[in-house]
Protein backbone atom coordinates (compact mmCIF):
# COMPACT_ATOMS: atom_id res chain seq x y z
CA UNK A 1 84.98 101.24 111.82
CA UNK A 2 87.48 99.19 109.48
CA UNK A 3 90.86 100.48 108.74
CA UNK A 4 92.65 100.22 105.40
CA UNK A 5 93.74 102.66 102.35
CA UNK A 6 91.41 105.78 102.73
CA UNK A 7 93.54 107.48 99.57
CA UNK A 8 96.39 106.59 97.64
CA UNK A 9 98.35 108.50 95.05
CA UNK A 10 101.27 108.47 92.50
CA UNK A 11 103.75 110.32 90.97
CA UNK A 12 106.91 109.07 88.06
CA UNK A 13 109.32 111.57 86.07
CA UNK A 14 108.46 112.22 82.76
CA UNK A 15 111.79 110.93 81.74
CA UNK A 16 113.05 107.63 80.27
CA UNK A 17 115.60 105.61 78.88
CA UNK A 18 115.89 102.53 77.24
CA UNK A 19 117.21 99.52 77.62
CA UNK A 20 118.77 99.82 74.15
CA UNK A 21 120.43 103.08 74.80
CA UNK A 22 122.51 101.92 78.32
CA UNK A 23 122.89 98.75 76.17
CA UNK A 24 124.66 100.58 73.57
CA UNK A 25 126.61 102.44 75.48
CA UNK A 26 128.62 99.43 77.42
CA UNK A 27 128.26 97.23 74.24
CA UNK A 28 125.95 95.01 75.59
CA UNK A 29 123.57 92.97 73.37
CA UNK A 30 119.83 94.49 74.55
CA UNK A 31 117.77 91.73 73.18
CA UNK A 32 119.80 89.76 76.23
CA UNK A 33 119.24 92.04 78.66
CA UNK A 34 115.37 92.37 77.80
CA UNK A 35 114.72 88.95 78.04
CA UNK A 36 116.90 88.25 80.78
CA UNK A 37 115.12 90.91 82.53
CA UNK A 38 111.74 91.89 80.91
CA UNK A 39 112.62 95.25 81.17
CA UNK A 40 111.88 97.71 78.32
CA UNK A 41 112.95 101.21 80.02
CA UNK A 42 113.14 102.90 82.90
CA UNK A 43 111.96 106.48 84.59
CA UNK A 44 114.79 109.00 85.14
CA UNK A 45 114.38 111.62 87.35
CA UNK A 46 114.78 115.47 86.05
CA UNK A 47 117.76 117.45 88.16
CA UNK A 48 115.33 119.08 90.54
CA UNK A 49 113.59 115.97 91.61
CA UNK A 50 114.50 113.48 94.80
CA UNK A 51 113.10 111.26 96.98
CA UNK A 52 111.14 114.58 98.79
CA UNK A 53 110.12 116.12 96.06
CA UNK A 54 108.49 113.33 94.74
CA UNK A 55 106.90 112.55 97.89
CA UNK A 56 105.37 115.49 97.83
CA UNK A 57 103.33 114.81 94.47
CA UNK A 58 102.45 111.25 95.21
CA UNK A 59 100.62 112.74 98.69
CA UNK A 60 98.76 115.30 97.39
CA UNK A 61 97.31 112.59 94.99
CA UNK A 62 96.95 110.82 97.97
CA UNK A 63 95.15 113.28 100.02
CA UNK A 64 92.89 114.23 96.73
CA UNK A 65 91.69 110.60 96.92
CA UNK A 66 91.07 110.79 100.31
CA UNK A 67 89.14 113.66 100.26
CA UNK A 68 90.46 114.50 103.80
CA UNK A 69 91.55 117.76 106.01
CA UNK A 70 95.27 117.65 105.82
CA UNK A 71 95.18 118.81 109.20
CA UNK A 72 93.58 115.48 110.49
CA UNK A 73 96.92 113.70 109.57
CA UNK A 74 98.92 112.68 112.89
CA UNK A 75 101.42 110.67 111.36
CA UNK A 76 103.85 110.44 108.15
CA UNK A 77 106.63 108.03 107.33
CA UNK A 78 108.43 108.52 104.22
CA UNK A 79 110.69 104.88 103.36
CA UNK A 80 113.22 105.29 100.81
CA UNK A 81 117.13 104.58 100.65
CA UNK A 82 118.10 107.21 98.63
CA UNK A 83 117.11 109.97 101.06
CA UNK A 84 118.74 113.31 100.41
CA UNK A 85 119.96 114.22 103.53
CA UNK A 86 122.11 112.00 105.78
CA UNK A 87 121.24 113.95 108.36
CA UNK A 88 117.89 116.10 108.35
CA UNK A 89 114.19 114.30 107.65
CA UNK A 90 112.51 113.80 104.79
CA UNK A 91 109.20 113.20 106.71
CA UNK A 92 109.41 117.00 108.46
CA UNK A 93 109.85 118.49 104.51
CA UNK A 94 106.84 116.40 102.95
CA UNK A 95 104.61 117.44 105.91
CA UNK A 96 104.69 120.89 105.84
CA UNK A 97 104.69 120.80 101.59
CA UNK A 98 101.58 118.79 102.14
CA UNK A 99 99.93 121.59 104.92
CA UNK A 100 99.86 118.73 107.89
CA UNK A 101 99.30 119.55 111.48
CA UNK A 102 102.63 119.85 113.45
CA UNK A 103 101.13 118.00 115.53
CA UNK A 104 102.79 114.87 114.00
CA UNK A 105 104.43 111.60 114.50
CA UNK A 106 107.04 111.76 111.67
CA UNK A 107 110.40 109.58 110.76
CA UNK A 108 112.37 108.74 108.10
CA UNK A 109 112.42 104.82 107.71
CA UNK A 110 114.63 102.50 105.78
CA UNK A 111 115.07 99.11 105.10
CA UNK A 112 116.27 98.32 101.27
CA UNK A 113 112.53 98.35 99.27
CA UNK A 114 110.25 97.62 101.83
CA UNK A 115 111.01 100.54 103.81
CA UNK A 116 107.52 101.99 101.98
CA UNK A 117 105.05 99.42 103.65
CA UNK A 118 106.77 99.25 106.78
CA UNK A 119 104.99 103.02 106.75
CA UNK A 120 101.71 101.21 106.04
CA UNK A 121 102.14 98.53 108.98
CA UNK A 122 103.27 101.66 111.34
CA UNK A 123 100.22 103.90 109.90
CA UNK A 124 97.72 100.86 110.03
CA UNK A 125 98.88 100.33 114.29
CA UNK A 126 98.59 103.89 115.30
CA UNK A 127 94.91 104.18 113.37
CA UNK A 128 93.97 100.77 114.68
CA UNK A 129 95.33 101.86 118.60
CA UNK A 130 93.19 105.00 118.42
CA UNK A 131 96.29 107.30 118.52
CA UNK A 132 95.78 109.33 115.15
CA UNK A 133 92.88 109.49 112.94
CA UNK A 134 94.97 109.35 109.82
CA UNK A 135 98.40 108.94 108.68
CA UNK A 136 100.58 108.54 105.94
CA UNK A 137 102.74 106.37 104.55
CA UNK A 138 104.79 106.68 101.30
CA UNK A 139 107.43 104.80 99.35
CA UNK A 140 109.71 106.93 97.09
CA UNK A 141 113.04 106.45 95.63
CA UNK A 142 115.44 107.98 93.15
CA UNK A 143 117.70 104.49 92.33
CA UNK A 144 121.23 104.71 92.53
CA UNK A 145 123.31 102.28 89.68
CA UNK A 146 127.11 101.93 89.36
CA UNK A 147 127.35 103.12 85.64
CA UNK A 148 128.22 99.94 83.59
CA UNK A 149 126.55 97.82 86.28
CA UNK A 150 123.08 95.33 86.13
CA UNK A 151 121.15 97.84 88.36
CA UNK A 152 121.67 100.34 85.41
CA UNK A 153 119.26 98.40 83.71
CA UNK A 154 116.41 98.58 86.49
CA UNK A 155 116.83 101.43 88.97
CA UNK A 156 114.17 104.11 88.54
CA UNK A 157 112.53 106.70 90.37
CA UNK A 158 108.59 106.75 91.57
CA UNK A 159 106.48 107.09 94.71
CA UNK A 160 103.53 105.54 95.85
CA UNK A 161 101.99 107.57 99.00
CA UNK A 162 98.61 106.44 100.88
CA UNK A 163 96.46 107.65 103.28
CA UNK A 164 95.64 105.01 106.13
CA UNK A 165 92.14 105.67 108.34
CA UNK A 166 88.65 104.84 108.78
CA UNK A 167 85.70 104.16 106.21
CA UNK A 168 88.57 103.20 103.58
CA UNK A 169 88.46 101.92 99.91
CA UNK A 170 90.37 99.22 100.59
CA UNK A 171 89.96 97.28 103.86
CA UNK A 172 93.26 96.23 104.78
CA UNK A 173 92.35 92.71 106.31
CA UNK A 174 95.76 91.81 108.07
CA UNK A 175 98.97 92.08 107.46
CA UNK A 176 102.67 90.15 108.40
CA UNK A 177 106.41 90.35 108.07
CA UNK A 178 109.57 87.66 107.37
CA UNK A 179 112.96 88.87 108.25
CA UNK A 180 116.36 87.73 108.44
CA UNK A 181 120.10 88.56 108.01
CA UNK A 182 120.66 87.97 104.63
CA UNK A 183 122.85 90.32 102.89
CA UNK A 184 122.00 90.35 99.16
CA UNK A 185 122.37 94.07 98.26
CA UNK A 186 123.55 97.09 100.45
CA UNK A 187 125.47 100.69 99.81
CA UNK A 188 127.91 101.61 103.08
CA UNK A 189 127.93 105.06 104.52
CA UNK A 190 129.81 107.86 101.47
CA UNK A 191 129.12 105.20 98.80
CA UNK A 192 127.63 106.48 95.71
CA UNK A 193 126.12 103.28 94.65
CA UNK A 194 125.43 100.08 96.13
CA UNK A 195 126.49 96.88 95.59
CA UNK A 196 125.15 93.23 95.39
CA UNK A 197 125.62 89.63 95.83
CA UNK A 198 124.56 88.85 92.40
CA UNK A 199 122.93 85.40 92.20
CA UNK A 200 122.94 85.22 95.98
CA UNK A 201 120.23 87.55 95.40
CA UNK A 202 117.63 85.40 94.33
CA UNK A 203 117.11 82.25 95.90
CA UNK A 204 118.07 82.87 99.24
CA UNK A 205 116.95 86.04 99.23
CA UNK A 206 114.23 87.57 97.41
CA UNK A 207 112.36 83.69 96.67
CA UNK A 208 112.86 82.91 100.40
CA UNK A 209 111.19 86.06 101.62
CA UNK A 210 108.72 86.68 99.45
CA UNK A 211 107.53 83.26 99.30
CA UNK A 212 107.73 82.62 103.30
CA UNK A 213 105.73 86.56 104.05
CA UNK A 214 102.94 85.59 101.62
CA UNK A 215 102.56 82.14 102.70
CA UNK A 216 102.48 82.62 106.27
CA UNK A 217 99.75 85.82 105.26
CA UNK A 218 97.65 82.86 103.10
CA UNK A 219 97.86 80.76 106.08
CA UNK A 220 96.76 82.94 109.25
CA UNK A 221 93.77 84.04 106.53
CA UNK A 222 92.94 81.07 105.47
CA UNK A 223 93.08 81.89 101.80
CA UNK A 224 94.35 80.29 99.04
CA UNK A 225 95.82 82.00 95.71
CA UNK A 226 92.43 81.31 93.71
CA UNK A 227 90.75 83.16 96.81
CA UNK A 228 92.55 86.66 95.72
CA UNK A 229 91.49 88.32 92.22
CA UNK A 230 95.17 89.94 92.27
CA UNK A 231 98.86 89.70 93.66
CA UNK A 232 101.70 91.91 93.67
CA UNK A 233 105.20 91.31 94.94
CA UNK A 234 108.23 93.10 94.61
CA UNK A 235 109.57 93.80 91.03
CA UNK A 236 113.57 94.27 90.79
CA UNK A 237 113.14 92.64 87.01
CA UNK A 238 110.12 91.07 85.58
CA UNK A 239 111.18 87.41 85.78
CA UNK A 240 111.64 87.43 89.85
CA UNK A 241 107.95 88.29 90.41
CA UNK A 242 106.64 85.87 88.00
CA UNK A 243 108.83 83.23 89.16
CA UNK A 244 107.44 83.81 93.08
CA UNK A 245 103.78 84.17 91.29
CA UNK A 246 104.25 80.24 89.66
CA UNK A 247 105.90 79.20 92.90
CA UNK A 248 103.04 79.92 94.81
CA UNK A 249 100.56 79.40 92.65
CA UNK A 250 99.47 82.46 91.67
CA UNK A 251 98.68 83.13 88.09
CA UNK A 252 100.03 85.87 85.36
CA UNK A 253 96.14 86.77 84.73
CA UNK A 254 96.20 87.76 88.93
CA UNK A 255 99.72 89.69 88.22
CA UNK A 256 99.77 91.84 84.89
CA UNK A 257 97.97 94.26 86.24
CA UNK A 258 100.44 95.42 88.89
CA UNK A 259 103.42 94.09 86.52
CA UNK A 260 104.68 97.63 86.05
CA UNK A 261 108.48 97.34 86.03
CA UNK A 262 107.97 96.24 82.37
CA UNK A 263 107.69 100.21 81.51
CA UNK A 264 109.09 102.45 84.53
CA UNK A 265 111.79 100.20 86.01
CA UNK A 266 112.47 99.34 89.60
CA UNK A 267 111.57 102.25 91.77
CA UNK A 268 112.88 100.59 95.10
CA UNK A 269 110.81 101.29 97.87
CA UNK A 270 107.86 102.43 95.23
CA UNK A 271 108.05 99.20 93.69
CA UNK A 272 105.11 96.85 95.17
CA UNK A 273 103.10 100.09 95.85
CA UNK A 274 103.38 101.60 92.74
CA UNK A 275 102.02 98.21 91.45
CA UNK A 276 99.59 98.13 94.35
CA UNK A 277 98.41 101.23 93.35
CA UNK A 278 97.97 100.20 89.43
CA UNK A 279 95.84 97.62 90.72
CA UNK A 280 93.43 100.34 92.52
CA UNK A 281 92.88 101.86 89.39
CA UNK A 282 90.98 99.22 87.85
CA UNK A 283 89.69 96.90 91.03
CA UNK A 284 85.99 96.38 91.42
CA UNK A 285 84.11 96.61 95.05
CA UNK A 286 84.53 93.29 97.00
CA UNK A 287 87.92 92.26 95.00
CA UNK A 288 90.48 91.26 96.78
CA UNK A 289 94.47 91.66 96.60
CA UNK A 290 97.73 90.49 98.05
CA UNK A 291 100.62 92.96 98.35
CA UNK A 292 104.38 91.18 98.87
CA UNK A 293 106.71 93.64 99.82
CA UNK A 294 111.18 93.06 99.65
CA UNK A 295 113.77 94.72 100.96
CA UNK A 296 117.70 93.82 100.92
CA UNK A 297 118.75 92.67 103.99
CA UNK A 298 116.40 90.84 104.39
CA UNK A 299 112.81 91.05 105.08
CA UNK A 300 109.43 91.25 103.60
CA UNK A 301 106.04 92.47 104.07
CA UNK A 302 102.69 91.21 103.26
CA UNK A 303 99.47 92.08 102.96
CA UNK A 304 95.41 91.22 102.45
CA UNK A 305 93.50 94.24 101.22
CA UNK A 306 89.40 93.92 100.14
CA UNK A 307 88.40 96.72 98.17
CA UNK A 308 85.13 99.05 99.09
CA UNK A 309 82.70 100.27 97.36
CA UNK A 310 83.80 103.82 98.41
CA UNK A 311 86.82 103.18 95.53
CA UNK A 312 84.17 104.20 92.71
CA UNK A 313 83.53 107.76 94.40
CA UNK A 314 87.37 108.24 95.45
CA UNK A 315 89.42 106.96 92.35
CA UNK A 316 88.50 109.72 89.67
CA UNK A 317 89.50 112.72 92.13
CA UNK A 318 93.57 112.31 91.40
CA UNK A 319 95.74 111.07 88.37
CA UNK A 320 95.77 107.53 87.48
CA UNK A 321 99.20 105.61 87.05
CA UNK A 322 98.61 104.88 83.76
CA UNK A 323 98.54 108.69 83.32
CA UNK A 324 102.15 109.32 84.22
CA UNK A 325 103.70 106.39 82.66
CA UNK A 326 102.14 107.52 79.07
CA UNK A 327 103.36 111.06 79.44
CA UNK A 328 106.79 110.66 78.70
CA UNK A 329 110.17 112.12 77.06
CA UNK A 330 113.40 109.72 76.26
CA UNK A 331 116.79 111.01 77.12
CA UNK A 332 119.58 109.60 75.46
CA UNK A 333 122.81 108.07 77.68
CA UNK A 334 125.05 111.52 78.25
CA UNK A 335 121.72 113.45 79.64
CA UNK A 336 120.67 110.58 81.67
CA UNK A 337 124.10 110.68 83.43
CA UNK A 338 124.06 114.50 83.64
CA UNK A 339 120.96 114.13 85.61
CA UNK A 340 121.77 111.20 87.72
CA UNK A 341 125.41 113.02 88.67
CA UNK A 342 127.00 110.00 87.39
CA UNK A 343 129.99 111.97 86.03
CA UNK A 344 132.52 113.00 88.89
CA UNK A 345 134.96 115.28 89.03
């Protein structure tokens, strides 16, 4: 049988700030900053939420899609870079939260923000080799941000989980990676926040990556742009994804719909799932859609998916993304840092 997304599910804070608040704060004019990065506001996650506890929603909405025996699962790989424990899984915590067999393949993986569908290359081999019937694979992150720096602007917190298998509601068709040493953005061991190579990070960096992974995917499928109905690449702004979109020839009617940084931010390793999964809430049977992952460091993902007909049965049973980015409660700039443990003693 063909292998591909089975379930997939969601989960954002309630919480966000604007652009016009952290603006005001470091005196910064936020008509700039919103155009410069089509960014309105970002999520914030409450003090008793992390990358695990957030994982934790997102794959129950994943497994309510699914509409599988937990049990059944025999693999889970949780990619984030703001993992709370240096040294203790994530993967070991979100299993048993989520009622899965110890029977389990299980790791914590990281690699900038395509550490999340890594998981979904790693999931997609084991179903494909006949080792596990399903497994999981999410992308979660709580964003770290020097206070005063650009990242303030962007880094959020979400999670994208899905549920790779058999009889699936979106075929995944193939799949392919691009990966080199390019050091645009990285956080050494005991630093708070991270730090980047500021333009360095475009050009060479994201452009090269994302552009190379989704041509080379376009090429060994013999597809062109007008062949997919949608497209979704990494979002650390809103102009960098458009900018790939035009440069391959992709247009904004095939990316709005998974355009989501507009209203929740960059959520890192959720990023390109999170958008994925916006685009699975409104995709018809027989649609198909290209996923672009990027992570710092440098590498991308990509990705061919076809959707099923078994989406109309399977989409209803959990929360939509649209559902958690309308339910929502601003915090002004002193709560926001309170919660994000930006003040040190």
């Amino acid at each position: 049988m063909d292998t591909g997304i089975v379930g997939y599910g969601v989960y954002i804070p309630r919480f966000r700030i604007t652009v016009e608040e952290i603006a005001r704060v470091w005196g910064e004019n936020p008509d700039n900053i919103k155009n410069g990065l089509l960014v309105e506001e970002k999520s914030v996650p409450d003090v008793d939420e992390d990358t695990i506890t957030i994982s934790v929603e997102a794959g129950r909405n994943a497994l309510l899609r699914a509409g599988i025996d937990p049990q059944l699962v025999g693999a889970i790989y949780i990619g984030s870079e703001s993992h709370p424990y240096a040294v203790k899984p994530s993967g070991t915590v979100v299993a048993e939260a989520l009622n899965l067999s110890s029977k389990l393949m299980t790791a914590d993986l990281e690699f900038a923000c395509k550490a999340g569908t890594a998981g979904m290359q790693c999931c997609y081999s084991h179903v494909k080799a006949g080792m596990i019937d399903y497994g999981i694979a999410i992308g979660a992150d709580c964003a770290q941000s020097r206070p005063g720096d650009a990242l303030e602007y962007t880094a959020a917190a979400g999670a994208a989980a899905f549920v790779i298998g058999k009889d699936p509601l979106a075929l995944l068709e193939g799949t392919m990676s691009y990966a080199t040493d390019t050091s645009d953005f990285w956080r050494r061991d005991r630093q708070d926040y991270p730090r980047h190579g500021a333009r360095f990070t475009g050009k060479p960096a994201y452009f090269k990556h994302v552009i190379s992974a989704t041509e080379g995917m376009l090429e060994r499928m013999g597809l062109k742009p007008s062949d997919l109905n949608y497209a979704v690449f990494h979002m650390p702004n809103g102009k960098f994804p458009i900018r790939a979109a035009k440069i391959l020839g992709f247009s904004m009617e095939q990316i709005e719909q998974g355009l989501i940084v507009k209203r929740i931010g960059n959520c890192y390793s959720g990023s390109s799932p999170l958008g994925l999964c916006s685009i699975l809430d409104v995709a018809k049977p027989g649609e198909r859609i290209l996923l672009t992952s990027y992570g710092s460091g440098a590498g991308s993902d990509s990705f061919v998916f076809t959707v099923t007909d078994k989406i109309l049965e399977r989409r209803g049973k959990a929360p939509k993304i649209e559902d958690y980015i309308k339910k929502k409660e601003y915090v002004d700039y002193g709560t926001y840092a309170r919660l994000r443990g930006k003040l040190k003693m």
